[in-house]
C-alpha atoms as a PDB file:
ATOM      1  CA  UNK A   1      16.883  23.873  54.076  1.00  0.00           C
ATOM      2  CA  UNK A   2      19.927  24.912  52.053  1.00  0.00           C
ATOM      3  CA  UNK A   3      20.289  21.790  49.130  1.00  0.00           C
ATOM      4  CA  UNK A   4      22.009  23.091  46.115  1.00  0.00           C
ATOM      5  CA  UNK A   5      19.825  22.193  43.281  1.00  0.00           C
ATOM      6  CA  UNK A   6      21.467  21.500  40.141  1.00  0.00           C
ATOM      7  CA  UNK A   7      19.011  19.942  37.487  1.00  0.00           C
ATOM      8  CA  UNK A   8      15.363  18.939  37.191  1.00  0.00           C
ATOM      9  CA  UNK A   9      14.072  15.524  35.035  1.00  0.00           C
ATOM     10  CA  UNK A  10      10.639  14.684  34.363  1.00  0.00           C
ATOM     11  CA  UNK A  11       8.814  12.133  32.584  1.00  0.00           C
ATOM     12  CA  UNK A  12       5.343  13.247  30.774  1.00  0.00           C
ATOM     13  CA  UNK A  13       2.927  10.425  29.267  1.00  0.00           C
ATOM     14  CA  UNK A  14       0.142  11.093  26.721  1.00  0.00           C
ATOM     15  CA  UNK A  15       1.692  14.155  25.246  1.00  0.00           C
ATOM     16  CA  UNK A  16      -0.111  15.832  23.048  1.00  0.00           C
ATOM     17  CA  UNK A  17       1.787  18.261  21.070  1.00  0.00           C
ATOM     18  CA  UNK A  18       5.528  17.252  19.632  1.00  0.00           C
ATOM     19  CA  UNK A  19       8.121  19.000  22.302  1.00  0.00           C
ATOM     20  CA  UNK A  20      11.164  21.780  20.175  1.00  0.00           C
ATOM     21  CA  UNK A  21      13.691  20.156  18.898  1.00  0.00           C
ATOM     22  CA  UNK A  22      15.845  20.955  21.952  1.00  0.00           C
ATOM     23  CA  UNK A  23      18.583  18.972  23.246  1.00  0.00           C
ATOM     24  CA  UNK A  24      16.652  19.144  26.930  1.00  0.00           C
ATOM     25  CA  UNK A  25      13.384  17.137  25.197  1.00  0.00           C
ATOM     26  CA  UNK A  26      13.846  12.948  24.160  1.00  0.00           C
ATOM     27  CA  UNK A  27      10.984  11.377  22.975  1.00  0.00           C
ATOM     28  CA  UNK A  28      10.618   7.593  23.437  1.00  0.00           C
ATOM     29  CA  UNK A  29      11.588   5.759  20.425  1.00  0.00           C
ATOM     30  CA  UNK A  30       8.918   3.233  21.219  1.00  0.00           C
ATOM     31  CA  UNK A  31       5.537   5.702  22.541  1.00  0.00           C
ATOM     32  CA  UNK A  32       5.996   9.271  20.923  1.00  0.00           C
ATOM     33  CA  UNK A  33       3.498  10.106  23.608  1.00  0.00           C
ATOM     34  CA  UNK A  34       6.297  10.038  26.031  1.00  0.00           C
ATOM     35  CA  UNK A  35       8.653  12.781  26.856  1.00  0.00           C
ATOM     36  CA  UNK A  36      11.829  12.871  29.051  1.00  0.00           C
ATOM     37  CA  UNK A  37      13.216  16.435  30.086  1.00  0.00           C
ATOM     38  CA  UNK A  38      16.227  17.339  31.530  1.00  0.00           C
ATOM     39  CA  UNK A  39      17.448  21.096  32.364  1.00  0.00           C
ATOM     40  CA  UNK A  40      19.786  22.402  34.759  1.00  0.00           C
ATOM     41  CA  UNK A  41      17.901  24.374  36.938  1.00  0.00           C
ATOM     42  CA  UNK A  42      19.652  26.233  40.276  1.00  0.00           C
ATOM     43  CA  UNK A  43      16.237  28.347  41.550  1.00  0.00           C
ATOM     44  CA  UNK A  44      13.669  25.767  43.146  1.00  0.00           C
ATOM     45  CA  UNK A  45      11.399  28.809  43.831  1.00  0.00           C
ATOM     46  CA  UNK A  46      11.036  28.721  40.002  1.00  0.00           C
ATOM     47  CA  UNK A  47      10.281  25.188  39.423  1.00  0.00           C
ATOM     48  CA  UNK A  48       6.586  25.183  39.832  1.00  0.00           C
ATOM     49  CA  UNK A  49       6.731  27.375  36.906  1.00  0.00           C
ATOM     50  CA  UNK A  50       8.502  25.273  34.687  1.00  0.00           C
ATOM     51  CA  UNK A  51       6.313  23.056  35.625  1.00  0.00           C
ATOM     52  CA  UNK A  52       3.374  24.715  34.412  1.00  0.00           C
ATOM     53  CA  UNK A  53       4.919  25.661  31.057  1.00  0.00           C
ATOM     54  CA  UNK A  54       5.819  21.779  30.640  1.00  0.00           C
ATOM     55  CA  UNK A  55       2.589  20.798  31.374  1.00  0.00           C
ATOM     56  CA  UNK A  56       0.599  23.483  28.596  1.00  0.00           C
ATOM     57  CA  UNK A  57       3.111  22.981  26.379  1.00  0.00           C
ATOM     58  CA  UNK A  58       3.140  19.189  26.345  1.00  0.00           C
ATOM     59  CA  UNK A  59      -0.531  18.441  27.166  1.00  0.00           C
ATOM     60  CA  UNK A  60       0.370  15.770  28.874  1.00  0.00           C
ATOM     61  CA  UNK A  61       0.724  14.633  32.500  1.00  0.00           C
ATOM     62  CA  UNK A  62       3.792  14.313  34.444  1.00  0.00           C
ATOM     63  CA  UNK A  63       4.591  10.698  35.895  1.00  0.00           C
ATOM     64  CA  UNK A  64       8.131  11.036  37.682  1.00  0.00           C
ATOM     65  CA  UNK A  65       9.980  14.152  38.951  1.00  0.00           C
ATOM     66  CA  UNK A  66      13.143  14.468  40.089  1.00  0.00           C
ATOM     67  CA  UNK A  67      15.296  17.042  41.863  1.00  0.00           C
ATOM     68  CA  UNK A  68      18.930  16.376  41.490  1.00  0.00           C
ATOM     69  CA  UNK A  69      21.154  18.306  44.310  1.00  0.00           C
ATOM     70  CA  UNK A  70      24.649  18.621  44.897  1.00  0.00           C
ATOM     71  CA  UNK A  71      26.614  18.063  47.854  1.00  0.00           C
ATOM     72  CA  UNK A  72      25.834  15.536  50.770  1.00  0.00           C
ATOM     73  CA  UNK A  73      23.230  13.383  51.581  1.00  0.00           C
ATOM     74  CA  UNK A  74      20.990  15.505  54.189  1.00  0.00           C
ATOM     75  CA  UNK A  75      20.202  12.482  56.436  1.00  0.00           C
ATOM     76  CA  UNK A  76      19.434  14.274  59.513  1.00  0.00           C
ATOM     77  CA  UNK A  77      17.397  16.864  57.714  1.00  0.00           C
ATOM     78  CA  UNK A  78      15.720  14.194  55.770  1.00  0.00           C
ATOM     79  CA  UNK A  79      14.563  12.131  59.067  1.00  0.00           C
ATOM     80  CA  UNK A  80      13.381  15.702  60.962  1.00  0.00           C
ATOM     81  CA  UNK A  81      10.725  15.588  57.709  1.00  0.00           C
ATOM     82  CA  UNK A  82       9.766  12.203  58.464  1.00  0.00           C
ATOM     83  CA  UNK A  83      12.017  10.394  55.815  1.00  0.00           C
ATOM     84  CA  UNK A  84      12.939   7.048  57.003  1.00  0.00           C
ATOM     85  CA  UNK A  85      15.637   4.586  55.499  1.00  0.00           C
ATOM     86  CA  UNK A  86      14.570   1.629  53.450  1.00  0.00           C
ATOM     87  CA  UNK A  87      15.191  -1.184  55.318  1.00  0.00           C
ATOM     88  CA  UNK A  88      18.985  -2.888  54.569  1.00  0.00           C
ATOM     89  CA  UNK A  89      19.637  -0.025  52.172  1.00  0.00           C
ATOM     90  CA  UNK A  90      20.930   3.054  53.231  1.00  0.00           C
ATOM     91  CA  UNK A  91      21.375   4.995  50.589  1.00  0.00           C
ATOM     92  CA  UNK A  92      17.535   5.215  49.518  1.00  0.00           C
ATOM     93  CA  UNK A  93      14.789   6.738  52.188  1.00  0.00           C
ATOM     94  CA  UNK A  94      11.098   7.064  51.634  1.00  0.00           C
ATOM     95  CA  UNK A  95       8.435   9.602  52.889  1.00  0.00           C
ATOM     96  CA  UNK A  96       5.387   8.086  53.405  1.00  0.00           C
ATOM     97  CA  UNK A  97       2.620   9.916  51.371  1.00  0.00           C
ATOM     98  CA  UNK A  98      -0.750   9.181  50.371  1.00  0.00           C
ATOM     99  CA  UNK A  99      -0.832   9.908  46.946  1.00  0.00           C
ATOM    100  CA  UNK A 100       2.929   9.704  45.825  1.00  0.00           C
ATOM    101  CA  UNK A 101       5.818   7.610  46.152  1.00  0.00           C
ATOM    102  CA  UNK A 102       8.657  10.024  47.334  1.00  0.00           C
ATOM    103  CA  UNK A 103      12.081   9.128  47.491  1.00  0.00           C
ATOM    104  CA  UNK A 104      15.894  10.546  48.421  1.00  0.00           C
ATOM    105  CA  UNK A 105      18.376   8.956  46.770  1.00  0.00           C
ATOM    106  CA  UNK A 106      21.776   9.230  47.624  1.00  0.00           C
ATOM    107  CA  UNK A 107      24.396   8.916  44.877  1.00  0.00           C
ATOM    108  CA  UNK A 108      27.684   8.113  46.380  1.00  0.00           C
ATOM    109  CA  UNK A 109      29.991   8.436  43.442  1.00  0.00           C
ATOM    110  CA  UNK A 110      29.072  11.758  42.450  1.00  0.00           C
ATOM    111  CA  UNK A 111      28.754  13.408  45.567  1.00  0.00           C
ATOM    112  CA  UNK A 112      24.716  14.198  44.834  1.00  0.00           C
ATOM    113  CA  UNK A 113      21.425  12.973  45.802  1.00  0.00           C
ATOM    114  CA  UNK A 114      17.976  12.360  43.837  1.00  0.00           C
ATOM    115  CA  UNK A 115      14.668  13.745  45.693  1.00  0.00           C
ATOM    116  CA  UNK A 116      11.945  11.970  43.169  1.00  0.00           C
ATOM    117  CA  UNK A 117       8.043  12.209  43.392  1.00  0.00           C
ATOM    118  CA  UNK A 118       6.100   9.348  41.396  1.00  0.00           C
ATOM    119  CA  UNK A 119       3.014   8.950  40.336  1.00  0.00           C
ATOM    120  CA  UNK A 120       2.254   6.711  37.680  1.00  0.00           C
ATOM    121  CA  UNK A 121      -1.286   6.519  37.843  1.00  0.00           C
ATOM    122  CA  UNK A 122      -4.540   8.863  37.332  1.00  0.00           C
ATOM    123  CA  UNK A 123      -3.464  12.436  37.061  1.00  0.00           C
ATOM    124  CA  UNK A 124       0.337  11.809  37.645  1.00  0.00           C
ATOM    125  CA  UNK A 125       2.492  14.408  39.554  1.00  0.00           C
ATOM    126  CA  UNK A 126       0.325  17.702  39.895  1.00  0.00           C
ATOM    127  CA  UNK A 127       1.934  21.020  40.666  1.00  0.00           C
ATOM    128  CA  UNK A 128       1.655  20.778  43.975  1.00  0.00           C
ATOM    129  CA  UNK A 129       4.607  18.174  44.384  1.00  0.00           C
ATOM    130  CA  UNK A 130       6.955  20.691  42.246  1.00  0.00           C
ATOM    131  CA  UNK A 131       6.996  22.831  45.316  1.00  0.00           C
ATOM    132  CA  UNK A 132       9.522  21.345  48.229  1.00  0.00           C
ATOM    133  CA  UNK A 133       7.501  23.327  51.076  1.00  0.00           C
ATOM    134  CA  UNK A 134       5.729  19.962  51.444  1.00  0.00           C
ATOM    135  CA  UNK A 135       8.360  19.023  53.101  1.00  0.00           C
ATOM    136  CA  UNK A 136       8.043  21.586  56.087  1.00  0.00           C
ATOM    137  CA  UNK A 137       5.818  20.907  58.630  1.00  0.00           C
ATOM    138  CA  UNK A 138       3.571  17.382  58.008  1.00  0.00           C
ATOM    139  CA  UNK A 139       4.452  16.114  55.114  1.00  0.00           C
ATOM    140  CA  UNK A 140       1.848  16.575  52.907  1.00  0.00           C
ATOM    141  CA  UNK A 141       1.173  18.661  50.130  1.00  0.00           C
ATOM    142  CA  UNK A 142      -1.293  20.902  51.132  1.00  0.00           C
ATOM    143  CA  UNK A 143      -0.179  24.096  49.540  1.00  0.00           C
ATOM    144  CA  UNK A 144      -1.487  27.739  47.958  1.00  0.00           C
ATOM    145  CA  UNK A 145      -1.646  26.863  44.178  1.00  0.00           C
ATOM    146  CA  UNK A 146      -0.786  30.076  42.264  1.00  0.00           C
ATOM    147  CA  UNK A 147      -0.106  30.488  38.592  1.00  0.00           C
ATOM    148  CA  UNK A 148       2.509  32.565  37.010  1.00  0.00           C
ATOM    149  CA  UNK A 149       0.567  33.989  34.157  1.00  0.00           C
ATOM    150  CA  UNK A 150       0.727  37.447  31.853  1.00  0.00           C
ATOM    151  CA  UNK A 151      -2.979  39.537  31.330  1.00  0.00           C
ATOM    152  CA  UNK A 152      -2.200  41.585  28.573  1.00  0.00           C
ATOM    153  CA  UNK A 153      -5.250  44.558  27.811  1.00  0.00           C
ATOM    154  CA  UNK A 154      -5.482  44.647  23.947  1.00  0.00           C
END
C-alpha cells in the first residue's frame, strides 16, 4: 500500500478542555463541546500518535476520522481489502465492519480520495482505527495498542 497521505480531519464531541487558539482547531459555534481538526499530515505511521495527543488534550472522544490522500482512487487495492462499491454510486465504497462505518471516497475534481472511519455512538473512534494495518489481512481491527509516551526519573 503506497497512498500518499496529505491531511488528517477529525471530529471530537464532549471536549473537555478549550483546544490553542490554532488555526488547525474550530470549535462549533453552536456546542463548544465540539471540535473539528484539520492538519496536514504526510507520515501515517505517526497518526496514532496524534491521535493520542488529541484525545488527552481534548478529553473528549473522537466521532469521525478521515484520511485525505492524493492521487487516484485505489479501486483494485480497495476491493483486495474487501471494499465493495455502494450500489449505483461509484465513487463511494464501504468496508463492512462491526463496530464502524468505513468509507473511501473518491473525489474526482481534485484528483484525491477520503478513507473515513465513523463512529458516532458510545466510545466513538478508538485508537485502534487511526492505524490503516486494519486493512491488511481481515478487515478488522485487531491490533497491538502501544503508546508513545516519555518516563522521565526525577
Amino acid at each position: 500500500m503506497n497512498w500518499n497521505l496529505k491531511r488528517i480531519k477529525s471530529m471530537w464531541d464532549g471536549v473537555k478542555f478549550t483546544p490553542p487558539r490554532q488555526s488547525e482547531y474550530r470549535t462549533n459555534r453552536y456546542n463548544d463541546s465540539m471540535v473539528h481538526h484539520e492538519i496536514d499530515f504526510a507520515d501515517v505511521d505517526r497518526v496514532p500518535g496524534l491521535f493520542v495527543h488529541l484525545q488527552n488534550q481534548l478529553g473528549g472522544r473522537c466521532v469521525d476520522l478521515q484520511f485525505i490522500f492524493d492521487g487516484s482512487f485505489p479501486k483494485s487495492e480497495l476491493k483486495k481489502f474487501g471494499f465493495s462499491a455502494r450500489e449505483g454510486e461509484s465513487r463511494i465504497w464501504f468496508l463492512a465492519h462491526p463496530t464502524y462505518r468505513i468509507a473511501a471516497i473518491h473525489l474526482e475534481t481534485t484528483q484525491s480520495w477520503i478513507l473515513e472511519i465513523i463512529k458516532r455512538s458510545g466510545r466513538g473512534v478508538l485508537i485502534d482505527a487511526a492505524r490503516l494495518e486494519f486493512l491488511k489481512g481481515s478487515g478488522t481491527f485487531g491490533v497491538q495498542l502501544t503508546f508513545p509516551m516519555d518516563v522521565s526519573a526525577t
